[in-house]
Protein backbone atom coordinates (compact mmCIF):
# COMPACT_ATOMS: atom_id res chain seq x y z
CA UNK A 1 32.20 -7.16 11.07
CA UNK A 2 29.07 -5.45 12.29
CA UNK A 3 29.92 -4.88 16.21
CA UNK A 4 26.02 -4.67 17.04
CA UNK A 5 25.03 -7.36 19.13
CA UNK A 6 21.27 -9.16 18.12
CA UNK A 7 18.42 -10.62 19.64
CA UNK A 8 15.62 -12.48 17.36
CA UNK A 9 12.39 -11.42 17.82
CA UNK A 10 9.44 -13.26 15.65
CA UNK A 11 6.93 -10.85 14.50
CA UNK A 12 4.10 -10.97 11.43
CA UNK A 13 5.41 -14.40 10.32
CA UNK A 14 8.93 -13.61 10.21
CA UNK A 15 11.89 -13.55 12.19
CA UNK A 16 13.85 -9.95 12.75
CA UNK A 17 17.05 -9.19 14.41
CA UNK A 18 16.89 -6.49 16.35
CA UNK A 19 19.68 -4.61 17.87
CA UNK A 20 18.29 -3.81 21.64
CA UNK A 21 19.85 -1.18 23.96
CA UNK A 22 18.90 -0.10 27.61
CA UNK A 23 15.82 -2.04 28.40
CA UNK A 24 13.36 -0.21 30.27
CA UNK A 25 14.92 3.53 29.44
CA UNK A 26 12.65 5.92 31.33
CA UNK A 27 11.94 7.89 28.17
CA UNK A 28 10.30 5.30 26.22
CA UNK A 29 11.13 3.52 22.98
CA UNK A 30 13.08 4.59 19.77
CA UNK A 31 12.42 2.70 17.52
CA UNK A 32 15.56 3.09 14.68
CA UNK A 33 14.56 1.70 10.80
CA UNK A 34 17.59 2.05 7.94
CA UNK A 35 17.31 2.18 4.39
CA UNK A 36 18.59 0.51 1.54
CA UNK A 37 20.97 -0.78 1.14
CA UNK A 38 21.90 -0.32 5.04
CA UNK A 39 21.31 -2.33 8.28
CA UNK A 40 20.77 -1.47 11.84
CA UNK A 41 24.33 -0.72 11.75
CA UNK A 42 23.55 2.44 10.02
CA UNK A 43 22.68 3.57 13.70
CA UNK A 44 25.80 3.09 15.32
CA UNK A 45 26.09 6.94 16.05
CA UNK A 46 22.99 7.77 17.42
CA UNK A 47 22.39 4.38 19.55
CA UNK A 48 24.51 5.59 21.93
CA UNK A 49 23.46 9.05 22.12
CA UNK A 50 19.51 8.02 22.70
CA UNK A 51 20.79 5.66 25.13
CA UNK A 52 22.44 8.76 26.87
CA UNK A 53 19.72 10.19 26.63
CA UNK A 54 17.40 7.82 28.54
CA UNK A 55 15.87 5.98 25.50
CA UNK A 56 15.23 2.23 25.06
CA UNK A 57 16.57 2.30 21.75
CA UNK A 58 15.39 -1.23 19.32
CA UNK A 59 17.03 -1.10 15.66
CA UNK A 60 15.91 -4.07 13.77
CA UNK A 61 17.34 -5.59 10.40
CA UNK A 62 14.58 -5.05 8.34
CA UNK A 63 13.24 -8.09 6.60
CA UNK A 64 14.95 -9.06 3.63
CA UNK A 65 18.42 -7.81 6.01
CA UNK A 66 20.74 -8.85 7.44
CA UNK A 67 20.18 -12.20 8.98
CA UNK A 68 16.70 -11.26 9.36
CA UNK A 69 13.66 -13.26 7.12
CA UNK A 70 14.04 -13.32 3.39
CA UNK A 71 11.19 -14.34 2.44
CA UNK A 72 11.50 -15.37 -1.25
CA UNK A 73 7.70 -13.58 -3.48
CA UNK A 74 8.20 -10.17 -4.46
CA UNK A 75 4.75 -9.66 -2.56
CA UNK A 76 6.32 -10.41 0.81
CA UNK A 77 7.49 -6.63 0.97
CA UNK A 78 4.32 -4.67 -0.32
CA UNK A 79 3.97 -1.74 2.48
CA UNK A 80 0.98 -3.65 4.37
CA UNK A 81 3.23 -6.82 5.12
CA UNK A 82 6.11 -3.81 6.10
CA UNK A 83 4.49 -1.62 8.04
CA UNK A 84 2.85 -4.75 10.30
CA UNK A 85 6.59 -5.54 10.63
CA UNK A 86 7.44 -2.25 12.17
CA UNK A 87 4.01 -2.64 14.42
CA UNK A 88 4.74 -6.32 15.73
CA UNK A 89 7.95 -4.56 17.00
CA UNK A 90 6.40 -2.23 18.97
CA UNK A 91 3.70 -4.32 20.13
CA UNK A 92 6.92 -6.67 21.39
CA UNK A 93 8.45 -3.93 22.82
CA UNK A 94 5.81 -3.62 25.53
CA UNK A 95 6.08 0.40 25.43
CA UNK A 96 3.51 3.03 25.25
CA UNK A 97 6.20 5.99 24.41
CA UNK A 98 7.13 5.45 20.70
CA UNK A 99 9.59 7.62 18.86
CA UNK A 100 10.09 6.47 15.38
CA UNK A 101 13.02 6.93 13.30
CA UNK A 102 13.64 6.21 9.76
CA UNK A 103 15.95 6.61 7.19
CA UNK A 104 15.70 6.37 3.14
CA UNK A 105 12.99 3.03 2.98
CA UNK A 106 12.93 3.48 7.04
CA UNK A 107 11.42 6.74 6.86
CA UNK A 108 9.05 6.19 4.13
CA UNK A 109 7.79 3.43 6.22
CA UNK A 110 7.85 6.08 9.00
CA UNK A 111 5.25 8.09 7.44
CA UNK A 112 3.12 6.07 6.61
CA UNK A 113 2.91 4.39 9.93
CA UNK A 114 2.30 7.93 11.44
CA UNK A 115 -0.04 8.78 8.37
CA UNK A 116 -2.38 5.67 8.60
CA UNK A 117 -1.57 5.57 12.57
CA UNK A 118 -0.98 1.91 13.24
CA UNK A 119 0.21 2.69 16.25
CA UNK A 120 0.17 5.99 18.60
CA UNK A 121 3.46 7.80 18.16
CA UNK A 122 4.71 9.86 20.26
CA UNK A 123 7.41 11.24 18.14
CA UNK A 124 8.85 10.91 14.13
CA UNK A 125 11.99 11.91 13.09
CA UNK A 126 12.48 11.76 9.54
CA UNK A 127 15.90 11.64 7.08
CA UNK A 128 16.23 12.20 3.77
CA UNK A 129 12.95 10.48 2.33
CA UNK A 130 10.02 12.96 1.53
CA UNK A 131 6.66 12.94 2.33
CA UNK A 132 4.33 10.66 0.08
CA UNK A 133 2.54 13.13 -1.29
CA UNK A 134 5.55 15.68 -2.12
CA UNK A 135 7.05 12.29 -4.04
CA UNK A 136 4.44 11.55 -5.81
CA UNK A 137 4.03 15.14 -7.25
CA UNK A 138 7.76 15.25 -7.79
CA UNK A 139 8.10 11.57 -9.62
CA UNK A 140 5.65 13.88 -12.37
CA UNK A 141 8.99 15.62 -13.23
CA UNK A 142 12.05 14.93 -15.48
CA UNK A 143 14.11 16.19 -12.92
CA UNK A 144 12.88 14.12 -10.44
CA UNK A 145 12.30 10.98 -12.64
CA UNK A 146 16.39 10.79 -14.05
CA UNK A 147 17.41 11.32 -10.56
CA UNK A 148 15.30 7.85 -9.65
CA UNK A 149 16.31 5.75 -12.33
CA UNK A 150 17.12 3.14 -10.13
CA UNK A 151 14.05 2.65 -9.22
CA UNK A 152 13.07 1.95 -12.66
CA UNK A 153 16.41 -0.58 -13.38
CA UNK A 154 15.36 -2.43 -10.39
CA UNK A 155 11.92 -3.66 -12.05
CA UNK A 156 14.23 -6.13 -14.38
CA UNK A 157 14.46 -10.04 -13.29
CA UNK A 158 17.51 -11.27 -11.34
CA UNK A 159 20.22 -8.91 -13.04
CA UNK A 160 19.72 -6.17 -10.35
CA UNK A 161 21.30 -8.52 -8.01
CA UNK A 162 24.08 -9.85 -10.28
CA UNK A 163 24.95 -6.33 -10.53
CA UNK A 164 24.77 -5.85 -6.70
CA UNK A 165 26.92 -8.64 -5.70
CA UNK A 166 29.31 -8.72 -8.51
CA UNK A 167 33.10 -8.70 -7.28
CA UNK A 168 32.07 -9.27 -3.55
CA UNK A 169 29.40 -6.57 -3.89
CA UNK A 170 31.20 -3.42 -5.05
CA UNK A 171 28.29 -1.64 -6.16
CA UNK A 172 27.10 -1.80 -2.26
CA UNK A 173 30.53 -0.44 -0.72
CA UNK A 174 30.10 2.32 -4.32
CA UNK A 175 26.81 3.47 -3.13
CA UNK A 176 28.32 5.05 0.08
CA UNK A 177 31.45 6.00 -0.96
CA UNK A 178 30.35 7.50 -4.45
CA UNK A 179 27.23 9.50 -3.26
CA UNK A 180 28.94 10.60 0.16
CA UNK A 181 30.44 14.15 0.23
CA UNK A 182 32.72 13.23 2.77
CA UNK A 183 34.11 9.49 1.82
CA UNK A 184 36.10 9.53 5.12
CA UNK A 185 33.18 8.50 6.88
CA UNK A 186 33.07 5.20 4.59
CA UNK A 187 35.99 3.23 5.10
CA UNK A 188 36.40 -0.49 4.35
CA UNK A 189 35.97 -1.56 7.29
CA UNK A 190 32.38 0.26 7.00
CA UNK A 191 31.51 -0.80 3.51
CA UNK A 192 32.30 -3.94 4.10
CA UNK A 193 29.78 -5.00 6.52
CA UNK A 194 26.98 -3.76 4.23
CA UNK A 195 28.92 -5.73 1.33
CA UNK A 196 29.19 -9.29 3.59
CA UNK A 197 25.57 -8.65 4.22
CA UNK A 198 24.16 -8.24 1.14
CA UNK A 199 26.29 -11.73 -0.04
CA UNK A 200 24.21 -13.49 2.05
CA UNK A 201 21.75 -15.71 0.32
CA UNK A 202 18.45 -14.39 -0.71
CA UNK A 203 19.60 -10.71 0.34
CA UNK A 204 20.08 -9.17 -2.73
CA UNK A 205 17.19 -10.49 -4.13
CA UNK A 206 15.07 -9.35 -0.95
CA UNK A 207 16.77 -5.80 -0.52
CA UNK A 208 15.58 -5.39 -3.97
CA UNK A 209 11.95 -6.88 -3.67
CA UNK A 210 11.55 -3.60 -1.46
CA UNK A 211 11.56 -1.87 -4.71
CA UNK A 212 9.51 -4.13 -7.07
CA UNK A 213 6.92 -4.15 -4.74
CA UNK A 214 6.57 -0.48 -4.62
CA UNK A 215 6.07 -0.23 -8.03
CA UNK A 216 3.53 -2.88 -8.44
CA UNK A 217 1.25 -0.99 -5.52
CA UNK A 218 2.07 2.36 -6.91
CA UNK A 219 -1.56 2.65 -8.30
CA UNK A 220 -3.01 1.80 -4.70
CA UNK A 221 -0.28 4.11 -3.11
CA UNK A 222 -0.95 6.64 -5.20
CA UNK A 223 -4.94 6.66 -4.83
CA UNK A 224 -4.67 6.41 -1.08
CA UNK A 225 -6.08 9.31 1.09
CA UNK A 226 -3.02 11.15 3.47
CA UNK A 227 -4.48 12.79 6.48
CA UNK A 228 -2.52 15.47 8.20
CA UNK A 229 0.18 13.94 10.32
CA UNK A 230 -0.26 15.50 13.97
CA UNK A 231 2.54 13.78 15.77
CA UNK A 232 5.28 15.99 16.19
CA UNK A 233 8.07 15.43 13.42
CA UNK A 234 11.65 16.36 12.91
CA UNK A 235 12.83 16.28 9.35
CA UNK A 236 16.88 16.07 8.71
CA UNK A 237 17.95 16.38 4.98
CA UNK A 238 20.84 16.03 3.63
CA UNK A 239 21.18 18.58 0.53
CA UNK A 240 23.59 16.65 -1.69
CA UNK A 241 21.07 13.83 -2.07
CA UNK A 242 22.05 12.66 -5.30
CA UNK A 243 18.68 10.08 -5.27
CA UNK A 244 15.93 13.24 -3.97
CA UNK A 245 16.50 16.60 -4.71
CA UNK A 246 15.31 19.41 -2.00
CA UNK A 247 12.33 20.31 -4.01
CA UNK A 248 10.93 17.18 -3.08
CA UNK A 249 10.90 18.39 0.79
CA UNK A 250 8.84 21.45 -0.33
CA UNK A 251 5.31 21.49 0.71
CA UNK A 252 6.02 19.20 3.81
CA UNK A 253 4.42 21.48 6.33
CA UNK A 254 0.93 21.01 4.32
CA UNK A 255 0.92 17.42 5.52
CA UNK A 256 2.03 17.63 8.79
CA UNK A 257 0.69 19.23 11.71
CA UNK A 258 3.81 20.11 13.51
CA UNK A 259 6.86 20.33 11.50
CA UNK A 260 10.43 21.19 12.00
CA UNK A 261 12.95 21.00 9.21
CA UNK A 262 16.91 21.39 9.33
CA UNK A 263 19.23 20.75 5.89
CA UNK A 264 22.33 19.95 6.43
CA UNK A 265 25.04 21.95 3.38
CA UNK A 266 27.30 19.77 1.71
CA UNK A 267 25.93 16.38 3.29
CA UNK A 268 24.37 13.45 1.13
CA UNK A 269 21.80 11.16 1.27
CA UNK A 270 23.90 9.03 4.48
CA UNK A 271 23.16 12.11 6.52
CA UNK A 272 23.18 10.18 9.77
CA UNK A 273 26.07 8.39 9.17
CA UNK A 274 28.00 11.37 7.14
CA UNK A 275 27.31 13.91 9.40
CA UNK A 276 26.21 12.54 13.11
CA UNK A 277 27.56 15.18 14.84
CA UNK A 278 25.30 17.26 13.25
CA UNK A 279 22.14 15.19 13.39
CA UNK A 280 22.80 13.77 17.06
CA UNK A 281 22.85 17.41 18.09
CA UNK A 282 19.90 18.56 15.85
CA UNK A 283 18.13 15.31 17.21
CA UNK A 284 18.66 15.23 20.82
CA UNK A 285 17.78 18.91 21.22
CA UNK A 286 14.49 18.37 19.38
CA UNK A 287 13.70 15.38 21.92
CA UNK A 288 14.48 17.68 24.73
CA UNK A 289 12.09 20.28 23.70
CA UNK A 290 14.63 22.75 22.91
CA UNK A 291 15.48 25.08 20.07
CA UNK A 292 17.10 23.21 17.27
CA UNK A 293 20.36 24.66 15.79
CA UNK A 294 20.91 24.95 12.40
CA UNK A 295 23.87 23.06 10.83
CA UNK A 296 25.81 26.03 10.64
CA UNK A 297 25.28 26.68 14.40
CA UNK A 298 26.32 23.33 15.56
CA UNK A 299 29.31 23.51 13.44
CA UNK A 300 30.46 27.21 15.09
CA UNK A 301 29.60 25.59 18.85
CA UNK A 302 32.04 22.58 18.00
CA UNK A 303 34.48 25.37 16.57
CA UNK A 304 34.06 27.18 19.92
CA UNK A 305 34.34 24.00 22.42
CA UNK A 306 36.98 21.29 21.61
CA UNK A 307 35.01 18.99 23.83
CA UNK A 308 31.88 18.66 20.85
CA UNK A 309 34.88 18.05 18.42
CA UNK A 310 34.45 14.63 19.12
CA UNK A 311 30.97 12.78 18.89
CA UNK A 312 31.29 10.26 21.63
CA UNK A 313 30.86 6.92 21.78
CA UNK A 314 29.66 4.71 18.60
CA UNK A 315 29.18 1.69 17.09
CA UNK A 316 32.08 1.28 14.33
CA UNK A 317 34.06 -1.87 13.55
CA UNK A 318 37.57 0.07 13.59
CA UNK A 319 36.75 1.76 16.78
């Protein structure tokens, strides 16, 4: 059972739940989005630490999650309708210090709601998506193209989500525990609150929608101009994404102003969730304006102090 505890806020004609933690934190808003096929609960690592850290921290079921707003046309989640999501969130929020965090379909909303600036940001952190432009050059290649065939499979009418919620939705609890390097971090009792959420009805179909709807504005996407991102951004990648290989990262500092970029060895595409010990402490010194460790440094300073052997508090069911 997903141990978050909601609030519903209405925003852009639909209703999200949004996971809210330490109203009025002095350091502003973070604003947390998940991926496919996650849910806020994806967060449950760093929620706490931001919160240490003095943030108001919002993570919202996305719509088409969760018990958030499924709306039903495939239309519904083309990036305009997504992206004024994501702003009608911060606009509730009532702050003026945004730091925006996204994850797989979170951060490619991310970037482009720092590239086409819907709202000022004061900070973007960024996990294991690339930048639009770096994808786009990628998806030219073989390489890049097998590894997204997914993508492709989704396009097809209502068997997408017989596959996805066949026996209880397997092929959700599979998609953590077969592309994580370290399956430990996925038990059941994990798994199975992204399984019971994507039973719900109309969630399959709506997680999936994401993907349809990309594809149909891919021409649009494609043609659109990319400015140079100037907020300052944090990337985090996971190098044993089995969905984006680390070619697709390269070129990044082209498009953005003021870059910083850490890969994680022997981590997958759940990089928050796989490896938070890592990312909290790659993440919270960023925030703080300090020099950001390496994975291999973090992982001799835990070594060296039993104390960072354990990450804190969390979120998970079996805690």
């Amino acid at each position: 059972m997903d141990p978050l505890t909601y609030r519903t806020i209405a925003v852009n004609g639909v209703e999200l739940q949004v996971s809210v933690s330490n109203e009025g934190g002095p350091r502003g808003l973070a604003l947390l989005l998940h991926g496919f096929p996650e849910l806020a609960f994806s967060w449950r690592y760093q929620i706490p630490a931001l919160v240490d850290a003095g943030y108001e921290v919002w993570a919202p079921n996305l719509r088409g999650y969760g018990e958030s707003s499924k709306p039903r046309p495939v239309a519904a989640y083309g990036i305009d309708l997504l992206l004024a999501d994501v702003a009608g969130l911060v606009d509730a929020s009532g702050r003026s210090q945004v730091t925006l965090v996204g994850h797989d379909w979170g951060a490619a909303l991310a970037w482009m709601f720092a590239i086409r600036e819907v709202r000022p940001l004061e900070r973007l952190v960024i996990m294991n998506v690339p930048h639009p432009a770096c994808l786009h050059r990628e998806l030219r290649t073989f390489r890049q193209v097998r590894k997204s065939w997914y993508v492709f499979a989704f396009q097809i009418p209502w068997l997408p989500e017989k596959i996805l919620t066949a026996r209880r939705a397997k092929a959700v609890g599979n998609a953590f525990t077969n592309w994580a390097v370290d399956e430990s971090r996925f038990p059941e009792a994990v798994t199975d609150v992204y399984r019971e959420a994507a039973l719900a009805p109309g969630a399959a179909r709506s997680m999936i929608n994401w993907y349809r709807a990309a594809l149909r504005g891919r021409r649009t996407a494609g043609a659109e101009k990319l400015p140079i991102i100037t907020t300052p951004t944090l990337m985090v990648w996971g190098l044993e994404d089995k969905a984006l290989g680390k070619q697709t990262t390269d070129g990044t500092d082209e498009y953005v102003d003021d870059l910083t970029m850490r890969f994680l060895p022997d981590v997958s595409h759940w990089v928050q969730q796989e490896a938070p010990e890592t990312v909290n402490a790659m993440l919270l010194a960023w925030l703080d304006g300090l020099d950001v460790p390496e994975a291999e440094e973090v992982a001799a300073e835990r070594l060296d102090d039993p104390a960072r052997a354990s990450i804190g508090p969390s979120l998970n069911p079996s805690d």
